[in-house]
PDB file of N, CA and C in Angstrom:
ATOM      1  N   UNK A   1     128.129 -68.975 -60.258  1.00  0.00           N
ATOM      2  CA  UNK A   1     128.034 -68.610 -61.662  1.00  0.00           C
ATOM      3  C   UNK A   1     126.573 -68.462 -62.042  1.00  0.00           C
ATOM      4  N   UNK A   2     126.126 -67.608 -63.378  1.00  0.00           N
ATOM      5  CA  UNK A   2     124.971 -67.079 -63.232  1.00  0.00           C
ATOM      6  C   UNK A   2     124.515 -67.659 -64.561  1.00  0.00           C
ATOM      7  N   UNK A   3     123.085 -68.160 -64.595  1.00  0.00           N
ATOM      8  CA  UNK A   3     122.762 -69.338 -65.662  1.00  0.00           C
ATOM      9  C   UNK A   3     121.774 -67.477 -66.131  1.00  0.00           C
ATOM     10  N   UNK A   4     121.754 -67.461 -67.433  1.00  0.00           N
ATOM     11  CA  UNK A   4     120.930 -66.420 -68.135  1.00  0.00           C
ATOM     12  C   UNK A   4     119.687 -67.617 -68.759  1.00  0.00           C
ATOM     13  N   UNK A   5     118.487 -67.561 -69.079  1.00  0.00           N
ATOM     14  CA  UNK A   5     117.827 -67.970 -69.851  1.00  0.00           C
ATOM     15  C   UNK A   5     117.304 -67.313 -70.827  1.00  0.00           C
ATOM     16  N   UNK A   6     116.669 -66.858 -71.761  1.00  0.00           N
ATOM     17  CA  UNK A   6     116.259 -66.121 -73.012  1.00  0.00           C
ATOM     18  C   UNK A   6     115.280 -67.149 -73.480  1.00  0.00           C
ATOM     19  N   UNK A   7     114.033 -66.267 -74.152  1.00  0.00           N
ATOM     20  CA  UNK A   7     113.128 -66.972 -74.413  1.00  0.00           C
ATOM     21  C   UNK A   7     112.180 -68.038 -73.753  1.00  0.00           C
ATOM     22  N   UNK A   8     112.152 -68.213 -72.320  1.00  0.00           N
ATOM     23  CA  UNK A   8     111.819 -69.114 -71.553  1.00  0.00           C
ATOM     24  C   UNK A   8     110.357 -69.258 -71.693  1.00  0.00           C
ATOM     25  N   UNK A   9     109.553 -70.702 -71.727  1.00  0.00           N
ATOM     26  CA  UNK A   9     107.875 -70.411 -71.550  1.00  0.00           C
ATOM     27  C   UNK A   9     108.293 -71.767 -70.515  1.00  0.00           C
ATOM     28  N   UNK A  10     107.105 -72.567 -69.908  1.00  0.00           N
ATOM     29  CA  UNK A  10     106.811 -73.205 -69.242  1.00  0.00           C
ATOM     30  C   UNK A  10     107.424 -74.414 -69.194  1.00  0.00           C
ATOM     31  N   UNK A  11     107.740 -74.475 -70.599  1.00  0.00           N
ATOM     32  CA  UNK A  11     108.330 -75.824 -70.905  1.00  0.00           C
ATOM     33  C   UNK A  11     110.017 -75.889 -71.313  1.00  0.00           C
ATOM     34  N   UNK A  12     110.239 -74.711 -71.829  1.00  0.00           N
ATOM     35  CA  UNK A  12     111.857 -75.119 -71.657  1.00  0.00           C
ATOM     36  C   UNK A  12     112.523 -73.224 -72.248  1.00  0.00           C
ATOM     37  N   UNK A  13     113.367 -73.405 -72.899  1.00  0.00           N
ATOM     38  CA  UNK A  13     114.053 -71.793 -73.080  1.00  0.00           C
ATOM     39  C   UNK A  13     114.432 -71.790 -74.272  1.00  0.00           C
ATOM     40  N   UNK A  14     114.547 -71.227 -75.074  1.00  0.00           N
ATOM     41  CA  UNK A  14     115.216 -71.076 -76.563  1.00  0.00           C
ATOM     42  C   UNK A  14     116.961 -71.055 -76.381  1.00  0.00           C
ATOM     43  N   UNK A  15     117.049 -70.030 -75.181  1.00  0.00           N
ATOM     44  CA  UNK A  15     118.588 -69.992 -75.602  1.00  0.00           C
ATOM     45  C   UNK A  15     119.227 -70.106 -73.467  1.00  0.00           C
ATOM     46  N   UNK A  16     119.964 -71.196 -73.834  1.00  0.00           N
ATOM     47  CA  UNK A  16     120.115 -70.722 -71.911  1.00  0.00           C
ATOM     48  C   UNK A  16     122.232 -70.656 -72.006  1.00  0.00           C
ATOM     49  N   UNK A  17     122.555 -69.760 -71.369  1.00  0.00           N
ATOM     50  CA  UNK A  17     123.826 -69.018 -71.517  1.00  0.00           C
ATOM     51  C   UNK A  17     124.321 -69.468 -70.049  1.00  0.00           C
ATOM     52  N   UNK A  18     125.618 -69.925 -70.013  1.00  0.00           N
ATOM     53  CA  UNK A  18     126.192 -70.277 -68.256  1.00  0.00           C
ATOM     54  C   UNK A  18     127.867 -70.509 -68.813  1.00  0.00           C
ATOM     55  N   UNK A  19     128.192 -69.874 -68.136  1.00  0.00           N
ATOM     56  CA  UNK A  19     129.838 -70.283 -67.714  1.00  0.00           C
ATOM     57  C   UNK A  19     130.844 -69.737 -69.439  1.00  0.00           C
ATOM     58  N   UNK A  20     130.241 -68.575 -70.200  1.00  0.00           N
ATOM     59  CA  UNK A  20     130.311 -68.581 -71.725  1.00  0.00           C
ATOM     60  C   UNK A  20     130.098 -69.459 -72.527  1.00  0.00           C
ATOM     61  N   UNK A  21     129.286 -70.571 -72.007  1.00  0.00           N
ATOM     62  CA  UNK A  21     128.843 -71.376 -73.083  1.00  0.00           C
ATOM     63  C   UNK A  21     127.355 -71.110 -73.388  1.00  0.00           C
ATOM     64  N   UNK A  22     126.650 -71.143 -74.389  1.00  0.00           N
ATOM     65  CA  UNK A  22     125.651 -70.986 -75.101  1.00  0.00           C
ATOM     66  C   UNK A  22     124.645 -72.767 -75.544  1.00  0.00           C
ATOM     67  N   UNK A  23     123.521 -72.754 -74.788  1.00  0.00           N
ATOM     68  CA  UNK A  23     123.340 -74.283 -75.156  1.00  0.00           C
ATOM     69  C   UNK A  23     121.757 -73.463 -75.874  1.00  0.00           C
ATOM     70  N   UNK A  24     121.293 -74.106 -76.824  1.00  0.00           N
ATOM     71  CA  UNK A  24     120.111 -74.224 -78.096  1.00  0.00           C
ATOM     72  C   UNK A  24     118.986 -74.713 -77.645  1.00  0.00           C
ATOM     73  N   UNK A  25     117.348 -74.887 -77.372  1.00  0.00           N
ATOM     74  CA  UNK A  25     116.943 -76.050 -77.567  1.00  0.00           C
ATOM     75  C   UNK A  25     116.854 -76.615 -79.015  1.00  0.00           C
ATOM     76  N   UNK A  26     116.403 -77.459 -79.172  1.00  0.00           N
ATOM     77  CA  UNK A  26     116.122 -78.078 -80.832  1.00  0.00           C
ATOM     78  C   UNK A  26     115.480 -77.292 -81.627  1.00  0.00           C
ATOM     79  N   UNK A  27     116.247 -77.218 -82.811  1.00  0.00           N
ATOM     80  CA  UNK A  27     115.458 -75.993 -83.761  1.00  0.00           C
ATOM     81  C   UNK A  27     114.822 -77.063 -84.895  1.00  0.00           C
ATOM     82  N   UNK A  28     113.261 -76.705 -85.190  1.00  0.00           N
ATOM     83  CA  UNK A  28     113.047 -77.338 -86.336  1.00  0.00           C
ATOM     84  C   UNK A  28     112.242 -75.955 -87.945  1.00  0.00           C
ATOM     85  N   UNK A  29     112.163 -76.884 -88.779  1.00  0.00           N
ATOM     86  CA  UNK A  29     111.571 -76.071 -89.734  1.00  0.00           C
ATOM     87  C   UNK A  29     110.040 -75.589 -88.775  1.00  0.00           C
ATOM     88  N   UNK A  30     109.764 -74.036 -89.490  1.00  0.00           N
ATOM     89  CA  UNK A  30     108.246 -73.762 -89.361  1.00  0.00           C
ATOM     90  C   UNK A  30     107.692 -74.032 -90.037  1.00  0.00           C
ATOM     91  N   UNK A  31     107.665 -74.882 -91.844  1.00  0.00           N
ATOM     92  CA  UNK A  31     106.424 -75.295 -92.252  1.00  0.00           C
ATOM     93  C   UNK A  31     106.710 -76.672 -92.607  1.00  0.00           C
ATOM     94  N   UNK A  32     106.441 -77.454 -92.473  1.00  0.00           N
ATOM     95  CA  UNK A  32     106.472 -78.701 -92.330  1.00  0.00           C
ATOM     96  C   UNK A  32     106.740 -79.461 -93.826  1.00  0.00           C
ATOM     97  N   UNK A  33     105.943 -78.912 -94.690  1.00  0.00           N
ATOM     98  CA  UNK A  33     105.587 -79.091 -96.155  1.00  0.00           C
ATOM     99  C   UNK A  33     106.663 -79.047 -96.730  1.00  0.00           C
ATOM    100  N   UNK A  34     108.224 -78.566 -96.255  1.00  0.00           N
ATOM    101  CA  UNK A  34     109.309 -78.521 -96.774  1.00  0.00           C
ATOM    102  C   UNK A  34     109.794 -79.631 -96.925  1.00  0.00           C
ATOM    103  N   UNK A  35     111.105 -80.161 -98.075  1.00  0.00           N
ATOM    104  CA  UNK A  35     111.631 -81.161 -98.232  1.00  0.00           C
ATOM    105  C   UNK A  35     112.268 -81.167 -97.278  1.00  0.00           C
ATOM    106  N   UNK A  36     113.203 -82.215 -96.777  1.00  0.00           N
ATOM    107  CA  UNK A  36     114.922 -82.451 -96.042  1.00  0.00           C
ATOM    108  C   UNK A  36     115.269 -81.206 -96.413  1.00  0.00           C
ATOM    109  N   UNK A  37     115.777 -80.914 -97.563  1.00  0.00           N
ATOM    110  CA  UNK A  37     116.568 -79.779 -97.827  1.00  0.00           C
ATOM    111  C   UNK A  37     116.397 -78.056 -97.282  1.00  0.00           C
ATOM    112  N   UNK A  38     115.287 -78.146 -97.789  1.00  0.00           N
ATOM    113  CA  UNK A  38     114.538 -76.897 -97.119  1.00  0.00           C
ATOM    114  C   UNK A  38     114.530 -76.641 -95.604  1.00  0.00           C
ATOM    115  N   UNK A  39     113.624 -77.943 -95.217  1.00  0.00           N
ATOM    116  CA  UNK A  39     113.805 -77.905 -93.734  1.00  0.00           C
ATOM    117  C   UNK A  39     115.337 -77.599 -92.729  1.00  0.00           C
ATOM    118  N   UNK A  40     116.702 -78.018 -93.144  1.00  0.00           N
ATOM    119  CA  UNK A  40     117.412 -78.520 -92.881  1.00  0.00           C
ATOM    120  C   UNK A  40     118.409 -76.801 -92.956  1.00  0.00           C
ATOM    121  N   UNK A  41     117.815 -76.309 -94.239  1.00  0.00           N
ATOM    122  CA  UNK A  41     118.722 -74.611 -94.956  1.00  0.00           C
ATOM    123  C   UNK A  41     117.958 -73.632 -93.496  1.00  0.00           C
ATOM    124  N   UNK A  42     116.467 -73.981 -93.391  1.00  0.00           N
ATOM    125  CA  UNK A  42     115.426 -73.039 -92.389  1.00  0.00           C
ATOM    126  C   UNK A  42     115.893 -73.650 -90.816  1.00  0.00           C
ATOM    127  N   UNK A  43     116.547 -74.710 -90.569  1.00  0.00           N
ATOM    128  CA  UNK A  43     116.635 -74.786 -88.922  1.00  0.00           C
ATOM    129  C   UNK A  43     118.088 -74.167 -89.421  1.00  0.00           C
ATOM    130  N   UNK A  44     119.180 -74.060 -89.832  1.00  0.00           N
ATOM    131  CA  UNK A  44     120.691 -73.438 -89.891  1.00  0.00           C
ATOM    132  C   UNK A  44     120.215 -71.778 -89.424  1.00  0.00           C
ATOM    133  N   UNK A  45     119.314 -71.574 -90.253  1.00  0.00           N
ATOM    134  CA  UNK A  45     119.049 -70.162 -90.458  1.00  0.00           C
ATOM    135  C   UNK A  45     118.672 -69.565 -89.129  1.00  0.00           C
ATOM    136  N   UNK A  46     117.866 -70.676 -88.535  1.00  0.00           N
ATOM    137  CA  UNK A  46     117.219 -70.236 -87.158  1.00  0.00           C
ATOM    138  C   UNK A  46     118.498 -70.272 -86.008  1.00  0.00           C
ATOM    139  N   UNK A  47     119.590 -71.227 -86.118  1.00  0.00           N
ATOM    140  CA  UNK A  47     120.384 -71.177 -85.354  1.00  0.00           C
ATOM    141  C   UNK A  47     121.164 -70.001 -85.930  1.00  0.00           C
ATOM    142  N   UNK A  48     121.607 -69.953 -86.146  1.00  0.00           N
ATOM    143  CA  UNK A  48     122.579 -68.563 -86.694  1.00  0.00           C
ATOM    144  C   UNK A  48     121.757 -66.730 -85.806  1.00  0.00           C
ATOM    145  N   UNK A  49     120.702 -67.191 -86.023  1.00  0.00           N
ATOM    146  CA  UNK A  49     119.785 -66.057 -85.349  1.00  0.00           C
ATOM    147  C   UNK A  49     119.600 -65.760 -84.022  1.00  0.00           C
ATOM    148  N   UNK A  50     119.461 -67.436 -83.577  1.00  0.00           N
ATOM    149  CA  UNK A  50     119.592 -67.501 -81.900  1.00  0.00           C
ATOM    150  C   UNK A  50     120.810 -67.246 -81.356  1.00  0.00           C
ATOM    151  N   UNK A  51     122.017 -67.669 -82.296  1.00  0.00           N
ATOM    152  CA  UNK A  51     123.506 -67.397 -81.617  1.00  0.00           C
ATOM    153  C   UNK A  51     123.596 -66.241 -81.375  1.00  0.00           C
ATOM    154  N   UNK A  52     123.257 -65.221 -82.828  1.00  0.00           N
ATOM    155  CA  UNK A  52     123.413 -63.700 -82.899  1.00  0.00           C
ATOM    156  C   UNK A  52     123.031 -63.244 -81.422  1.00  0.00           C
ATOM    157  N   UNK A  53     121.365 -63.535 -81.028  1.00  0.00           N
ATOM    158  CA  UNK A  53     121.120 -62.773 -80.138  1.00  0.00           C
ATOM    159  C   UNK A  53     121.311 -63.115 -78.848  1.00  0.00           C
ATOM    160  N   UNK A  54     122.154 -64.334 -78.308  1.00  0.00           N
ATOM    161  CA  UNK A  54     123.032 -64.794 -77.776  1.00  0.00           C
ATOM    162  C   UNK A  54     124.541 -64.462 -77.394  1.00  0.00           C
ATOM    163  N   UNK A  55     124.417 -63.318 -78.397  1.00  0.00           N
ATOM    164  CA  UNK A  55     126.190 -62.861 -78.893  1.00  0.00           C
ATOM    165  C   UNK A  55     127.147 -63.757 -79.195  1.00  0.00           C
ATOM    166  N   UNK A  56     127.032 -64.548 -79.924  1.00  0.00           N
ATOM    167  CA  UNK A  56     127.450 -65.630 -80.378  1.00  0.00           C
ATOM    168  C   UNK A  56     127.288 -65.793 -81.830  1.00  0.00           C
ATOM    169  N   UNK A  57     127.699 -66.981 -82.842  1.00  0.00           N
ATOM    170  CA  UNK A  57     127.973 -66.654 -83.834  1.00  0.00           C
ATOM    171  C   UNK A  57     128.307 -68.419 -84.368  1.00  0.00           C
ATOM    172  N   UNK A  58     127.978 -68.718 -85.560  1.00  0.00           N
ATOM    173  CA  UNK A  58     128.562 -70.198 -85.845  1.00  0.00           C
ATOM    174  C   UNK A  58     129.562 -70.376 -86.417  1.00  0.00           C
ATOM    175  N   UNK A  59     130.374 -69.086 -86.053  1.00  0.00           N
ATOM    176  CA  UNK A  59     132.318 -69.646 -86.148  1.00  0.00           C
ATOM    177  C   UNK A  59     132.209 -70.222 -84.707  1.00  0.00           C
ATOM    178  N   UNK A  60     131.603 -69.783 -83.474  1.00  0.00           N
ATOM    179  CA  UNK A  60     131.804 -70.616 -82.102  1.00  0.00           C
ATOM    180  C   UNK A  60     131.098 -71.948 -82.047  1.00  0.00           C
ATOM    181  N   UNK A  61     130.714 -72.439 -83.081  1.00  0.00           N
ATOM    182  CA  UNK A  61     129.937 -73.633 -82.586  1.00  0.00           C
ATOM    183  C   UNK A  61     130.773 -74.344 -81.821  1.00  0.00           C
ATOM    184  N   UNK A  62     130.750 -75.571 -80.796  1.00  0.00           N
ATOM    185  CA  UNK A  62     131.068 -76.434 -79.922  1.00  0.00           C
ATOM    186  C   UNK A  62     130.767 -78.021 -80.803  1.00  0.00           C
ATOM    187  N   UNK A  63     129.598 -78.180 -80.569  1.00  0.00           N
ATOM    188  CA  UNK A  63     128.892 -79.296 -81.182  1.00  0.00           C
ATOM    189  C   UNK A  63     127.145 -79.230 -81.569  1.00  0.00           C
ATOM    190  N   UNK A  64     127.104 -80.483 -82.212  1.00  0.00           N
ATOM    191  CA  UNK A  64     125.458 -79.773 -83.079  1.00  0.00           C
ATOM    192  C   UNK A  64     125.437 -81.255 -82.959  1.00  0.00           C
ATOM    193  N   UNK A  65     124.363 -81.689 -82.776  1.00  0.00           N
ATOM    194  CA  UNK A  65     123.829 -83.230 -82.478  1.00  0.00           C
ATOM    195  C   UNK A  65     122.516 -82.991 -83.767  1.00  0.00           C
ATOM    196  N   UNK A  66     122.508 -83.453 -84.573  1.00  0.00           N
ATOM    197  CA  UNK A  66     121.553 -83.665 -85.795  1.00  0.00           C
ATOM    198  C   UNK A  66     120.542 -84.444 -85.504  1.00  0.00           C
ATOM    199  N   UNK A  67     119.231 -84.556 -85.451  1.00  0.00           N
ATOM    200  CA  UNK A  67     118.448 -85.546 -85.757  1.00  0.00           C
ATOM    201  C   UNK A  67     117.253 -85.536 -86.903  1.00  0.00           C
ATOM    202  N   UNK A  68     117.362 -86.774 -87.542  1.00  0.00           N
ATOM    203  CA  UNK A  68     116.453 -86.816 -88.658  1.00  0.00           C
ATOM    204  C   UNK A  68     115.539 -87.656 -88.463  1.00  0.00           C
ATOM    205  N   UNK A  69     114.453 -87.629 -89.198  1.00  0.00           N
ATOM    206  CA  UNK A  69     113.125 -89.073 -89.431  1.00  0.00           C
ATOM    207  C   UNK A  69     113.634 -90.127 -89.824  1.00  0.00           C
ATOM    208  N   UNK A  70     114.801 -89.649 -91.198  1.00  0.00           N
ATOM    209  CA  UNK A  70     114.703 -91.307 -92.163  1.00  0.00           C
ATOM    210  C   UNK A  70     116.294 -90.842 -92.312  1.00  0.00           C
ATOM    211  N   UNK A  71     116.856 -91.833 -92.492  1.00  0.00           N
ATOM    212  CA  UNK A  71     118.021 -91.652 -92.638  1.00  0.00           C
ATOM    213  C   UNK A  71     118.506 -91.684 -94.011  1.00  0.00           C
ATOM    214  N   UNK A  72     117.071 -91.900 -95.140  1.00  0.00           N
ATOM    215  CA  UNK A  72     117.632 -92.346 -96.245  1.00  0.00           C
ATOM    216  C   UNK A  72     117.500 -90.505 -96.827  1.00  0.00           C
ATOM    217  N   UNK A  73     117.384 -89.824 -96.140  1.00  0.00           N
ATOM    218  CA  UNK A  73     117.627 -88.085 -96.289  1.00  0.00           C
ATOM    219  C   UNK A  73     118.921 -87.643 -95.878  1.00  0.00           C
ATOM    220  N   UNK A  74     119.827 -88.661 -95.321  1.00  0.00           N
ATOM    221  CA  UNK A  74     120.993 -88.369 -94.768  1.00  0.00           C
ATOM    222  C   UNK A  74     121.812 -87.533 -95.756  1.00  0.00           C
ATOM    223  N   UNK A  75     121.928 -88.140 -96.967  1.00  0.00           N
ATOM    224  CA  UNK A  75     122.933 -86.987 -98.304  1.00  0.00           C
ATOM    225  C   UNK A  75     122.132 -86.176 -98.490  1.00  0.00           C
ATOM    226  N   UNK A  76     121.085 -85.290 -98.311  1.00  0.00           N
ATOM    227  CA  UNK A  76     120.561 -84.290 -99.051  1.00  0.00           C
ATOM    228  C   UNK A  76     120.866 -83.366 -97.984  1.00  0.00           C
ATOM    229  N   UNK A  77     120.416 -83.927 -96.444  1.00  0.00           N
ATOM    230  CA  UNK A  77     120.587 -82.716 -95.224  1.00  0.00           C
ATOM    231  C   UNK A  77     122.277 -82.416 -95.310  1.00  0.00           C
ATOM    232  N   UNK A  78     123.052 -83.751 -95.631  1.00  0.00           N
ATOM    233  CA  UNK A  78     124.714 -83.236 -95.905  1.00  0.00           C
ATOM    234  C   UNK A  78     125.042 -82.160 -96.843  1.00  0.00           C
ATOM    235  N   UNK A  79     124.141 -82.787 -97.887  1.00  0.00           N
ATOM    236  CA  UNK A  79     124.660 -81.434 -98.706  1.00  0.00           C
ATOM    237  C   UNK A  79     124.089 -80.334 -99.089  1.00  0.00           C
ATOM    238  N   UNK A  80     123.506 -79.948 -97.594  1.00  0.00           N
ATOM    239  CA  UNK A  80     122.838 -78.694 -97.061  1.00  0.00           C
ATOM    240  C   UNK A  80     124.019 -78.485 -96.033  1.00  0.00           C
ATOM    241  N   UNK A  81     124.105 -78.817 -95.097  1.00  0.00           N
ATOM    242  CA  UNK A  81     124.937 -78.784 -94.038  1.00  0.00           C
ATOM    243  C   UNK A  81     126.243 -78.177 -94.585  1.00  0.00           C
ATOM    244  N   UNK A  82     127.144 -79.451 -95.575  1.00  0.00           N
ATOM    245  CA  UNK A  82     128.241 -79.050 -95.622  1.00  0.00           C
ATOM    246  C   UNK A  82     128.555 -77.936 -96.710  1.00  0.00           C
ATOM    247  N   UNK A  83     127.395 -77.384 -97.533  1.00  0.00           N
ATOM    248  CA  UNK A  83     127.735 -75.796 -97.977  1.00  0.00           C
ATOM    249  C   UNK A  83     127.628 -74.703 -97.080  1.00  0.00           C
ATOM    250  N   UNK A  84     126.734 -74.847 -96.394  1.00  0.00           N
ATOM    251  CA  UNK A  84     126.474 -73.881 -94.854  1.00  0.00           C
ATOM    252  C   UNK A  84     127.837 -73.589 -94.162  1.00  0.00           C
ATOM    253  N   UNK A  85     128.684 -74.921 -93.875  1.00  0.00           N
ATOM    254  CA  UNK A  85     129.847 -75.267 -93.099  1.00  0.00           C
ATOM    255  C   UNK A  85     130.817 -75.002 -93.632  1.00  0.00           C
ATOM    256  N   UNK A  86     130.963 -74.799 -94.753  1.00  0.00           N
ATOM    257  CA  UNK A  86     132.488 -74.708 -95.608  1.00  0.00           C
ATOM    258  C   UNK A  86     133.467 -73.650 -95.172  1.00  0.00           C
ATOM    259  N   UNK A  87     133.440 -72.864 -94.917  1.00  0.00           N
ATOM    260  CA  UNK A  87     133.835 -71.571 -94.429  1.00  0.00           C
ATOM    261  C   UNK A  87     133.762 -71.246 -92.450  1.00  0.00           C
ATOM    262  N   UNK A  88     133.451 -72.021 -92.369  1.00  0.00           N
ATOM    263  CA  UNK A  88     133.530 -71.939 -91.387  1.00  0.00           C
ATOM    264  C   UNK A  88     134.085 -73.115 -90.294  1.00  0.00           C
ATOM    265  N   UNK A  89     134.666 -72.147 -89.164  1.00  0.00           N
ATOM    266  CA  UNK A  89     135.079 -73.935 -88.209  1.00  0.00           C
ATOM    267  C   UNK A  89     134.098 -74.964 -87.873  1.00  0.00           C
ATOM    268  N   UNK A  90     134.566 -76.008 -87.732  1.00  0.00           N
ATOM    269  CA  UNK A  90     133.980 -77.285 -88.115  1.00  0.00           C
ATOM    270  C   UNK A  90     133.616 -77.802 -86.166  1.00  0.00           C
ATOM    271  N   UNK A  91     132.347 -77.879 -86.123  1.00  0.00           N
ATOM    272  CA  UNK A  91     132.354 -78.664 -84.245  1.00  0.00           C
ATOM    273  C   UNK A  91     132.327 -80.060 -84.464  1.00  0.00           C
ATOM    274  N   UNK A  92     132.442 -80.290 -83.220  1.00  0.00           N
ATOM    275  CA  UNK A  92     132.277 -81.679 -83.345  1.00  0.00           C
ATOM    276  C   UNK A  92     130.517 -82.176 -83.546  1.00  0.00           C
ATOM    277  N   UNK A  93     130.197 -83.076 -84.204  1.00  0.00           N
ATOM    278  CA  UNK A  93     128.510 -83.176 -84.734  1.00  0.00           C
ATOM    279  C   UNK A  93     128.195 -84.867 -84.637  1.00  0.00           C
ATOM    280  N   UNK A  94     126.900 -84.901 -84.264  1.00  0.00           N
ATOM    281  CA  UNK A  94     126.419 -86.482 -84.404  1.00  0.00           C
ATOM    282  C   UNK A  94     125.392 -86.404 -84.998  1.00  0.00           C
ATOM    283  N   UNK A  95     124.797 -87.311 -85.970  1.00  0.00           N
ATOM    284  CA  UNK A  95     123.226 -87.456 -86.879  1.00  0.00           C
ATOM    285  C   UNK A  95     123.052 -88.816 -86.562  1.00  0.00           C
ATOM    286  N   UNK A  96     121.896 -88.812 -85.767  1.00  0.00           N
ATOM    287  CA  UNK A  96     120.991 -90.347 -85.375  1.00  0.00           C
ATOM    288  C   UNK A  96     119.649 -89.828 -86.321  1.00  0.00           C
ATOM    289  N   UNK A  97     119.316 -91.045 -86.812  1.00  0.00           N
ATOM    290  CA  UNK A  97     117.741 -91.233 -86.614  1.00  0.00           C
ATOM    291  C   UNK A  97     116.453 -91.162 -85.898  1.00  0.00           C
ATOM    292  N   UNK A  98     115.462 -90.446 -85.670  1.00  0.00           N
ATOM    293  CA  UNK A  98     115.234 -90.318 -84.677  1.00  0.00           C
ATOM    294  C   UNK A  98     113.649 -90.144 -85.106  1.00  0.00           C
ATOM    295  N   UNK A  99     112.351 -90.741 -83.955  1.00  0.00           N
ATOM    296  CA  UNK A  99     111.504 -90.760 -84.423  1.00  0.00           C
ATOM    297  C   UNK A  99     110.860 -88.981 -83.544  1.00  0.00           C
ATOM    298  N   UNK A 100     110.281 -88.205 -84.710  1.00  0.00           N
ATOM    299  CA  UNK A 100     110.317 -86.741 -84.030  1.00  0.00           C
ATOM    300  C   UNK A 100     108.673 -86.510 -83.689  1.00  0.00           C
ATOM    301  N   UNK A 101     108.451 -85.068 -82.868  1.00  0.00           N
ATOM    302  CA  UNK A 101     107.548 -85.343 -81.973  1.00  0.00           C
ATOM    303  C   UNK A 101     106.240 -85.010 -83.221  1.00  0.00           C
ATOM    304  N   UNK A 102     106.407 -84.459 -84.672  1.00  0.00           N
ATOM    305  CA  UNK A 102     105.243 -84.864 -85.181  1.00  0.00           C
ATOM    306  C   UNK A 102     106.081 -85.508 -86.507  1.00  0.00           C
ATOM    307  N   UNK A 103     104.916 -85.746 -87.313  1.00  0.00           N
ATOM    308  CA  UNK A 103     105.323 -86.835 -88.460  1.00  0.00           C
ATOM    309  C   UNK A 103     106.112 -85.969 -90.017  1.00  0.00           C
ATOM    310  N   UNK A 104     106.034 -84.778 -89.729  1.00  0.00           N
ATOM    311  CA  UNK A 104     106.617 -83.948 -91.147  1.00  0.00           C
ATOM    312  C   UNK A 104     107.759 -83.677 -90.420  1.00  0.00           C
ATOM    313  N   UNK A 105     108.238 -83.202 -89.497  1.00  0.00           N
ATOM    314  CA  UNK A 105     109.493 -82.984 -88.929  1.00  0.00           C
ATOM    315  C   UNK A 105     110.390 -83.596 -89.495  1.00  0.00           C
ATOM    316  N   UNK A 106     111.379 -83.437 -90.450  1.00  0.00           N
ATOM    317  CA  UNK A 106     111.949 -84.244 -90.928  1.00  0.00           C
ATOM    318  C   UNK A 106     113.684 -84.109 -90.391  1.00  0.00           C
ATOM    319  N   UNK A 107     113.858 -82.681 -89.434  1.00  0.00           N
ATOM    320  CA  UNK A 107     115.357 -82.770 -88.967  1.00  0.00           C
ATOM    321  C   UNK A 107     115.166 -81.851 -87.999  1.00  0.00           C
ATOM    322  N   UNK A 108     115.930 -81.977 -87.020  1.00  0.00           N
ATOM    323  CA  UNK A 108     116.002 -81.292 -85.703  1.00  0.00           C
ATOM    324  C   UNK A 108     117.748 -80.878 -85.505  1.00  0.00           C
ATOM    325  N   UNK A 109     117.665 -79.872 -84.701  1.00  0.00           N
ATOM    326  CA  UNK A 109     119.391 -79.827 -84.789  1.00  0.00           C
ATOM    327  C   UNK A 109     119.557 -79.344 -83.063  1.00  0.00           C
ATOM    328  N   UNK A 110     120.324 -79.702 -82.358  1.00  0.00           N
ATOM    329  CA  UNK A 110     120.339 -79.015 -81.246  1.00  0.00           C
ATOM    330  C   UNK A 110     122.412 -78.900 -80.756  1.00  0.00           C
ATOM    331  N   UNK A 111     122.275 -77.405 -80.496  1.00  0.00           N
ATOM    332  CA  UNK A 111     123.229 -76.697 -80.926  1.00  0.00           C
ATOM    333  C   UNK A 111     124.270 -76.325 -79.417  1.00  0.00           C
ATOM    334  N   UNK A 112     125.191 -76.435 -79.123  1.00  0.00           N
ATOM    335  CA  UNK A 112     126.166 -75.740 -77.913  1.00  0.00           C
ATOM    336  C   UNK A 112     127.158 -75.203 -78.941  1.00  0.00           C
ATOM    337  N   UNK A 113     127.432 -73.727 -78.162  1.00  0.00           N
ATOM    338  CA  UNK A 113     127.999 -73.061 -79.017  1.00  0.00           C
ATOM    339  C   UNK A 113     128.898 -72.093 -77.498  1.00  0.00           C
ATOM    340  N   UNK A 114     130.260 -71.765 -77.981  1.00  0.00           N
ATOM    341  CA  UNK A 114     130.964 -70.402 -76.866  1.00  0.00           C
ATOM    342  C   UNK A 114     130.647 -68.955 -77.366  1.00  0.00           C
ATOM    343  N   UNK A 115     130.241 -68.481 -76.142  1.00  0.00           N
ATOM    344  CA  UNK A 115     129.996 -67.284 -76.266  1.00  0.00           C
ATOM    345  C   UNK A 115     131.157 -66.513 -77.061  1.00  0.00           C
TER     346      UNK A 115
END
């Protein structure tokens, strides 16, 4: 079976495709200065983009593993998330806490999705 990668640099791939499944690396906001909310509407946006050019789509999501800084942002990224989600099928999802690789990062999302 034939692993596709997309987007690849030295350190890892944006989008890597095997067996019709579609795996993400971690999407975060590009400006940092954003609230939870913002940040949280701008990584959805970025996944939705990577699926597209993936041929894929977030009616296929699989599962989405969430990670945040503080958990006390947990209801605001929800109720970002679950207007995004309403309409659409539901994956299975986990949100840990998580300390991220700089200090404004406030949510990370990393995404498996079927082709």
């Amino acid at each position: 079976m034939s692993i596709e990668r997309i987007g690849s640099t030295e350190r890892m791939s944006k989008i890597v495709k095997h067996n019709n499944t579609i795996y993400l690396c971690g999407q975060t906001a590009c400006d940092e200065a954003w609230d939870i909310a913002e940040q949280t509407q701008r990584c959805l946006q970025k996944v939705e983009d990577l699926l597209s050019e993936a041929g894929s789509s977030a009616d296929k999501l699989l599962s989405v593993t969430i990670f945040i800084r503080d958990m006390k942002d947990f209801a605001a990224m929800n109720a970002v998330w679950d207007a995004w989600i309403a309409n659409k099928p539901k994956p299975a999802r986990a949100c840990v806490e998580a300390h991220m690789a700089r200090p404004n990062i406030l949510v990370e999302l990393c995404v498996t999705a079927a082709q």
